[in-house]
N, C-alpha and C. Protein backbone atom coordinates (compact mmCIF):
# COMPACT_ATOMS: atom_id res chain seq x y z
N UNK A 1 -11.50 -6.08 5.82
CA UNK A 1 -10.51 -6.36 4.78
C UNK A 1 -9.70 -7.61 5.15
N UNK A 2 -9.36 -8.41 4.09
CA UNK A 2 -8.82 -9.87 4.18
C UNK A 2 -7.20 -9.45 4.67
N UNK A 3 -6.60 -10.52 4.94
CA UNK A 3 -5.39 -10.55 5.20
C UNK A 3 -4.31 -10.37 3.65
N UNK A 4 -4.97 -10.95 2.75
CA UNK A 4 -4.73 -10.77 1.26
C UNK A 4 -4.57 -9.32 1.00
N UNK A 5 -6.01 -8.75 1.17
CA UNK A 5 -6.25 -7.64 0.50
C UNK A 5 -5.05 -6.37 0.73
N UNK A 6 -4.87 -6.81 2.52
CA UNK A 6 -3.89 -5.68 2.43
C UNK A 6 -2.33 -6.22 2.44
N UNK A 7 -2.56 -7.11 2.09
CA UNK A 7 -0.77 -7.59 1.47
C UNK A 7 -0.68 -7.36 0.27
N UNK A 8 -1.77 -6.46 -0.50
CA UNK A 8 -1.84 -6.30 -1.94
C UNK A 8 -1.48 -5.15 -1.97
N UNK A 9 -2.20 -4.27 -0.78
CA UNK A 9 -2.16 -2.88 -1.33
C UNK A 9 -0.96 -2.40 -0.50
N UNK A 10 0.25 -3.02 0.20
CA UNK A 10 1.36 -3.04 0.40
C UNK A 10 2.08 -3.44 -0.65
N UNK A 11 1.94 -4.68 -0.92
CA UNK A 11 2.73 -4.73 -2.80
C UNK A 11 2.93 -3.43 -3.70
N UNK A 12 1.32 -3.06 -3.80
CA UNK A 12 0.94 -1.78 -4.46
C UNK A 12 1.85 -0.65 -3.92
N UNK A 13 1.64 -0.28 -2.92
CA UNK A 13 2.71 0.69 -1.93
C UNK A 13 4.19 0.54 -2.51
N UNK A 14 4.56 -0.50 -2.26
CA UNK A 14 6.20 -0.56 -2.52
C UNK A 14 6.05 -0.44 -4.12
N UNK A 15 5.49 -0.81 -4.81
CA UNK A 15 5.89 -0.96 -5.77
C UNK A 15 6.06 0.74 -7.09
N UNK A 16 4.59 1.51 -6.34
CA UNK A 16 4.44 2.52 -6.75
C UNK A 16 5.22 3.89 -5.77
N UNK A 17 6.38 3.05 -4.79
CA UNK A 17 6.85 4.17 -4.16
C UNK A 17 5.82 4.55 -2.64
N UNK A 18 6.72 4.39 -1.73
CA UNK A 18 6.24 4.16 -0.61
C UNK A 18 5.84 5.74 -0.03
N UNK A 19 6.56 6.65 -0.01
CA UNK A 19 6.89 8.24 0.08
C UNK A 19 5.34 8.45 -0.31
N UNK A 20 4.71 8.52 -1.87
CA UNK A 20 3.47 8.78 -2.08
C UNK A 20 2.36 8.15 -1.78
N UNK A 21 2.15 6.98 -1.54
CA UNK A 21 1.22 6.56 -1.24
C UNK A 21 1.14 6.67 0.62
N UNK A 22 1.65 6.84 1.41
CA UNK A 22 2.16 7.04 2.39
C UNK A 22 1.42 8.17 2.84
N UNK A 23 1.72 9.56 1.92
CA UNK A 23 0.81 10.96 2.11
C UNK A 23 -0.54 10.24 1.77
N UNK A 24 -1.01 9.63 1.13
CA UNK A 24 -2.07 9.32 0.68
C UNK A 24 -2.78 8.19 1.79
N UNK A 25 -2.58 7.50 2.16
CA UNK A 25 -3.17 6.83 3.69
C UNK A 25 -3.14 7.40 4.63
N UNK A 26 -2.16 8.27 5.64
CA UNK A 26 -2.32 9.44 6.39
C UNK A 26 -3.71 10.31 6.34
């Protein structure tokens, strides 16, 4: 995975609430 890709799906994270996606990578 690119350096991009996961500065995206951190965007994604914060944006949709860190708490749920959080249980969901664990």
């Amino acid at each position: 995975m690119t350096q991009d890709a996961n500065n995206l799906i951190w965007i994604d994270l914060e944006m949709t609430g860190l708490d749920t996606l959080n249980d969901r990578i664990i």
